[in-house]
PDB file of N, CA and C in Angstrom:
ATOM      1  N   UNK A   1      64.733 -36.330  -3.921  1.00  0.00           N
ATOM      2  CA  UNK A   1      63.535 -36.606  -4.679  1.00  0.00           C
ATOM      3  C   UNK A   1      63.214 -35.366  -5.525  1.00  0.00           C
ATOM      4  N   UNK A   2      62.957 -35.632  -6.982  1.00  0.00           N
ATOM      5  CA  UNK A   2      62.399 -34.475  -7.862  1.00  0.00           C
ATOM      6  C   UNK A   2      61.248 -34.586  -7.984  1.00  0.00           C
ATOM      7  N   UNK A   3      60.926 -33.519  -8.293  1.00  0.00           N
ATOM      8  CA  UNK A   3      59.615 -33.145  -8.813  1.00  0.00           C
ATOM      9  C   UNK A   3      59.178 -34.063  -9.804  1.00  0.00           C
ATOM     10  N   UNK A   4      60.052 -34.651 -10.350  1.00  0.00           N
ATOM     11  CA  UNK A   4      59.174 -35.547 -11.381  1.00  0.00           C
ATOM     12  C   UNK A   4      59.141 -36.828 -10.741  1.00  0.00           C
ATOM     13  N   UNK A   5      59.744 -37.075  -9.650  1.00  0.00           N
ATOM     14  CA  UNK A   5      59.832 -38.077  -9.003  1.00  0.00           C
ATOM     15  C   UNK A   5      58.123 -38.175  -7.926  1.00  0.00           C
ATOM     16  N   UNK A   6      58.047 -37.110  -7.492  1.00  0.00           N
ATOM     17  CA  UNK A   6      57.215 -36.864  -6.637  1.00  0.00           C
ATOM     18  C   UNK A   6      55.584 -36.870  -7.219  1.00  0.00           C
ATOM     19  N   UNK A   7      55.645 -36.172  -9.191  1.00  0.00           N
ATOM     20  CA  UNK A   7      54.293 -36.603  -9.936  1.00  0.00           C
ATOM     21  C   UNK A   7      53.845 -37.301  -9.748  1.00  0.00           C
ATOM     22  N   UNK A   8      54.869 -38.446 -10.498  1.00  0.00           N
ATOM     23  CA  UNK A   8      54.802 -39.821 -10.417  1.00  0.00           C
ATOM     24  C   UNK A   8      54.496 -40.894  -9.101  1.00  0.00           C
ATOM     25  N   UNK A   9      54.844 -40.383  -8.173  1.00  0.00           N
ATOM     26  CA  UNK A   9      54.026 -40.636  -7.134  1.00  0.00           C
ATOM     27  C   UNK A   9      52.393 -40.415  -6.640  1.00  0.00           C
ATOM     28  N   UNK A  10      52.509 -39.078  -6.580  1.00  0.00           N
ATOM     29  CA  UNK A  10      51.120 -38.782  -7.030  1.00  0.00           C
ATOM     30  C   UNK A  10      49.850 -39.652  -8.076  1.00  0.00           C
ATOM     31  N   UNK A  11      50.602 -39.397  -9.176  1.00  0.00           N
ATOM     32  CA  UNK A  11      50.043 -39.937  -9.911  1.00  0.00           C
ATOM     33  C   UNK A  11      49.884 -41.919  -9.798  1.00  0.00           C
ATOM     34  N   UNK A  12      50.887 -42.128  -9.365  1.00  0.00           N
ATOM     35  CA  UNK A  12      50.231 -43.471  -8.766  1.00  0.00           C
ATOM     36  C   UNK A  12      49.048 -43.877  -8.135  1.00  0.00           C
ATOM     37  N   UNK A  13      49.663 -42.770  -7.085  1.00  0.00           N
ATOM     38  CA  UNK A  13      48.784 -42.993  -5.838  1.00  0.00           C
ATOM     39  C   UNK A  13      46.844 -42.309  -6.373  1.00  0.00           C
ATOM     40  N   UNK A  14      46.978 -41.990  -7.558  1.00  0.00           N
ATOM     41  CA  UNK A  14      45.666 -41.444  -7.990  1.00  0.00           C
ATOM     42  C   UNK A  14      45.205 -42.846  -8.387  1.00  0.00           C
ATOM     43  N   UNK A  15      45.535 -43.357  -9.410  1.00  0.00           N
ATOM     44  CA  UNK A  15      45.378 -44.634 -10.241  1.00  0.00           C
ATOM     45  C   UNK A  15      45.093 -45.631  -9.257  1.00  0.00           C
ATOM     46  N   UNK A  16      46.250 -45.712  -7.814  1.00  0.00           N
ATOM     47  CA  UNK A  16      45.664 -46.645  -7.265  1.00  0.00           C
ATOM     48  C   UNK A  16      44.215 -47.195  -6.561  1.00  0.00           C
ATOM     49  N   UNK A  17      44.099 -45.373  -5.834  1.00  0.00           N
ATOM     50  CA  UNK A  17      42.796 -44.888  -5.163  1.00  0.00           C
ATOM     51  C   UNK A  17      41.139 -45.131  -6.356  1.00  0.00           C
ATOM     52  N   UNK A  18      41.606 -45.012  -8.171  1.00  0.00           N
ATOM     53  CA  UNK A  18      40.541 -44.670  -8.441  1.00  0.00           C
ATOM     54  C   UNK A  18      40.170 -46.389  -8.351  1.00  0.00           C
ATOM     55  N   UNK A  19      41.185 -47.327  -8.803  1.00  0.00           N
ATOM     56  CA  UNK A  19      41.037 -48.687  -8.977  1.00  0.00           C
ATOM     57  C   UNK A  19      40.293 -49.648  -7.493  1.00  0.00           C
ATOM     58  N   UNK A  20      40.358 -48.989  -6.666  1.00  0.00           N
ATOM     59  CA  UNK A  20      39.821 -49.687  -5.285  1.00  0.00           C
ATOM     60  C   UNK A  20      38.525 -48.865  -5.245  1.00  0.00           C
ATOM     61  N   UNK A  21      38.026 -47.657  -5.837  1.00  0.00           N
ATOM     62  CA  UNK A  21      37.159 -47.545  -5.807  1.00  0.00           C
ATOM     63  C   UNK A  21      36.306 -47.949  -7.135  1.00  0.00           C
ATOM     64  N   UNK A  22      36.649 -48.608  -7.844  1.00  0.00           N
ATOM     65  CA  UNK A  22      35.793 -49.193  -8.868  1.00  0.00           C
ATOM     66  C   UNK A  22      35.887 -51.011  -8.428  1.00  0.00           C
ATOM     67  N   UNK A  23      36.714 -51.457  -7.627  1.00  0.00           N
ATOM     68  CA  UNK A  23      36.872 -52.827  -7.413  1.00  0.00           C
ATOM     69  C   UNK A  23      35.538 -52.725  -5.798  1.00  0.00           C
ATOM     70  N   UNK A  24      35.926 -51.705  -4.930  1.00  0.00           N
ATOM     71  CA  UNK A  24      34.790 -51.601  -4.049  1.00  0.00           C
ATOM     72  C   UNK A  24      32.952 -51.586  -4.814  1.00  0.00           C
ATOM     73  N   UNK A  25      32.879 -51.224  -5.343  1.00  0.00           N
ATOM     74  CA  UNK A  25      31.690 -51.199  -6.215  1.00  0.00           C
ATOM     75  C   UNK A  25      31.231 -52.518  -6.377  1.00  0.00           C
ATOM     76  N   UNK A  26      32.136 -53.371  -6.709  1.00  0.00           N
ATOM     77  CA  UNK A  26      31.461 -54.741  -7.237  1.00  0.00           C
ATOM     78  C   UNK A  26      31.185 -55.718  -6.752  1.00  0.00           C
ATOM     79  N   UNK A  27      30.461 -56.614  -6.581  1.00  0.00           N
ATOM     80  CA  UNK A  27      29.944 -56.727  -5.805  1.00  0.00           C
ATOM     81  C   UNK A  27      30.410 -58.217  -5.511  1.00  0.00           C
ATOM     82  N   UNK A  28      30.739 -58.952  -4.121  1.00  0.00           N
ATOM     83  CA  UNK A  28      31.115 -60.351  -3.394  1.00  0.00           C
ATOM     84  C   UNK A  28      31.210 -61.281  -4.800  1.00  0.00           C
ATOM     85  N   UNK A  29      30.371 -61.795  -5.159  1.00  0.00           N
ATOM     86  CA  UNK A  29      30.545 -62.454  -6.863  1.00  0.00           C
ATOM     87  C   UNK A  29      31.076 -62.305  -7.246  1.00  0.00           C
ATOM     88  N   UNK A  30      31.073 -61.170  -8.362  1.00  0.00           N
ATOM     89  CA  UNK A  30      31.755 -60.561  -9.407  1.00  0.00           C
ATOM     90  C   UNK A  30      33.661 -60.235  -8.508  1.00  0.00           C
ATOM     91  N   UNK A  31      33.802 -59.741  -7.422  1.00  0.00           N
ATOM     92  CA  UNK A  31      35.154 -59.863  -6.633  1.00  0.00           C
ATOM     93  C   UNK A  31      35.578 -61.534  -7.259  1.00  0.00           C
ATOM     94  N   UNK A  32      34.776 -62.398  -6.685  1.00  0.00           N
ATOM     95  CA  UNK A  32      35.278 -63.657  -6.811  1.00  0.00           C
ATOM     96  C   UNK A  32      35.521 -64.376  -7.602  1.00  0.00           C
ATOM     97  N   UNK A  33      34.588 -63.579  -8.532  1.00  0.00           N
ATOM     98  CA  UNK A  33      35.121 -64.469 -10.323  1.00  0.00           C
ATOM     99  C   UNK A  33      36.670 -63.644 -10.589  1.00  0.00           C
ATOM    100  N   UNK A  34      36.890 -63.095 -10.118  1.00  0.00           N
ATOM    101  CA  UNK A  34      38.339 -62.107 -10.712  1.00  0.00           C
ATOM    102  C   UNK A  34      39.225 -62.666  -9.384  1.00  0.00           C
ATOM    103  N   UNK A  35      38.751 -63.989  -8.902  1.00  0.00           N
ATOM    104  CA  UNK A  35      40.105 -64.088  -8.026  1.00  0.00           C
ATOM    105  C   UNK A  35      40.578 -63.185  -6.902  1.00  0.00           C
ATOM    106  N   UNK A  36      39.377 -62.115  -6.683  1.00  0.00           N
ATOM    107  CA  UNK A  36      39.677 -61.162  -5.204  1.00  0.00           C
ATOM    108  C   UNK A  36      39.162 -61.419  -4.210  1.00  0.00           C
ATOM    109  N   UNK A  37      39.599 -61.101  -2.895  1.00  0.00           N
ATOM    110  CA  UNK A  37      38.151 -60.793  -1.687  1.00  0.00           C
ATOM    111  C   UNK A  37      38.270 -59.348  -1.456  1.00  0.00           C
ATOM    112  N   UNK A  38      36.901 -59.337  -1.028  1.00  0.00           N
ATOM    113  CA  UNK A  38      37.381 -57.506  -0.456  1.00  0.00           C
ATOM    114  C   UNK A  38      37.920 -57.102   0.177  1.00  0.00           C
ATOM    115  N   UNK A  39      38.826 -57.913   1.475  1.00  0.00           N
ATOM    116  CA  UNK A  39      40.020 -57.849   1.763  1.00  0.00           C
ATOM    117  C   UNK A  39      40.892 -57.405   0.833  1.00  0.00           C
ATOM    118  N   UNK A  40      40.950 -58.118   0.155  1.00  0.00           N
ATOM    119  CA  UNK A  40      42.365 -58.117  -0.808  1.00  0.00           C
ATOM    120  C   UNK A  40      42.374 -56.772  -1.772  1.00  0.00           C
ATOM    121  N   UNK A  41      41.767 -55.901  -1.529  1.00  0.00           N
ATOM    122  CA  UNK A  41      41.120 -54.488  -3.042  1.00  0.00           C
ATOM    123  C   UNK A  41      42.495 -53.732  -2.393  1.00  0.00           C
ATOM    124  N   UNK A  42      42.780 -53.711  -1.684  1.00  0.00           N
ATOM    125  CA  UNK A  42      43.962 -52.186  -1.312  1.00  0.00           C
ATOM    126  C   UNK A  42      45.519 -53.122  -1.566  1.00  0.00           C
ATOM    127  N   UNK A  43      45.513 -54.563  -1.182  1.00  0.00           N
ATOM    128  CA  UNK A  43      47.014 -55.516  -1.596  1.00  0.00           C
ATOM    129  C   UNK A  43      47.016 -55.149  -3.164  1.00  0.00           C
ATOM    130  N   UNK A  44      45.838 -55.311  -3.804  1.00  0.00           N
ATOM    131  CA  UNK A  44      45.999 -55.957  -5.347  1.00  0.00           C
ATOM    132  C   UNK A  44      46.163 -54.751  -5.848  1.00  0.00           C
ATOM    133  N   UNK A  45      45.377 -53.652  -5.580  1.00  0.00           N
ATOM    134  CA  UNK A  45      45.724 -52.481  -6.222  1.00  0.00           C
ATOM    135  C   UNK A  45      46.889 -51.821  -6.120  1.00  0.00           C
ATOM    136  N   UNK A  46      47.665 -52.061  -4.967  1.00  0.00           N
ATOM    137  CA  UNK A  46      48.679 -51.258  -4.509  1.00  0.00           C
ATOM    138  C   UNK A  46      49.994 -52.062  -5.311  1.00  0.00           C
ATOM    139  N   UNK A  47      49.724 -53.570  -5.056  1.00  0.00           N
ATOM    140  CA  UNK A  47      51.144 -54.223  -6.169  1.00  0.00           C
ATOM    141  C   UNK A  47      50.991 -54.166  -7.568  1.00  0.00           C
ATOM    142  N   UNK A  48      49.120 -53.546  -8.067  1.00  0.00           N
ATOM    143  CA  UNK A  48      49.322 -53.040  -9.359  1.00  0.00           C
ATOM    144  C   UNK A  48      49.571 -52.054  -9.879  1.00  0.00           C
ATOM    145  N   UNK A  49      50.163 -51.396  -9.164  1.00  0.00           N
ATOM    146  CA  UNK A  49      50.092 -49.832  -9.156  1.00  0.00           C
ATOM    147  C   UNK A  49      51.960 -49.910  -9.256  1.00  0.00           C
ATOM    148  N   UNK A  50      52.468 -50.752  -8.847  1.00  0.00           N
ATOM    149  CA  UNK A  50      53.695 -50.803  -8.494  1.00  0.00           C
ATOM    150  C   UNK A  50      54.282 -51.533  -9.565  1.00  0.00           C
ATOM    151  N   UNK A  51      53.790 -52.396 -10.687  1.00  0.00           N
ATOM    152  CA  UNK A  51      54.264 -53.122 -11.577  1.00  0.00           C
ATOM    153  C   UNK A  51      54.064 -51.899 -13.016  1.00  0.00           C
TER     154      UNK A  51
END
């Protein structure tokens, strides 16, 4: 693993963390009009983080 390999990890893993904390924020409704539960904030972020 390189270093640029390892950024990029990082840097995922930033993007993923900031996105579950702006999807945690919102509130049961607003989750549900977008097709989430709050269950689902760490699945959805993590396979979007990965695409």
């Amino acid at each position: 693993m390189t270093i640029r390999d390892i950024t990029h990890k990082i840097q995922d893993w930033r993007r993923q963390r900031a996105a579950v904390r702006e999807l945690s924020q919102l509130s049961d409704r607003e989750l549900h009009d977008l097709g989430i539960s709050r269950a689902d904030i760490e699945f959805v972020t993590r396979k979007a983080a990965r695409a």
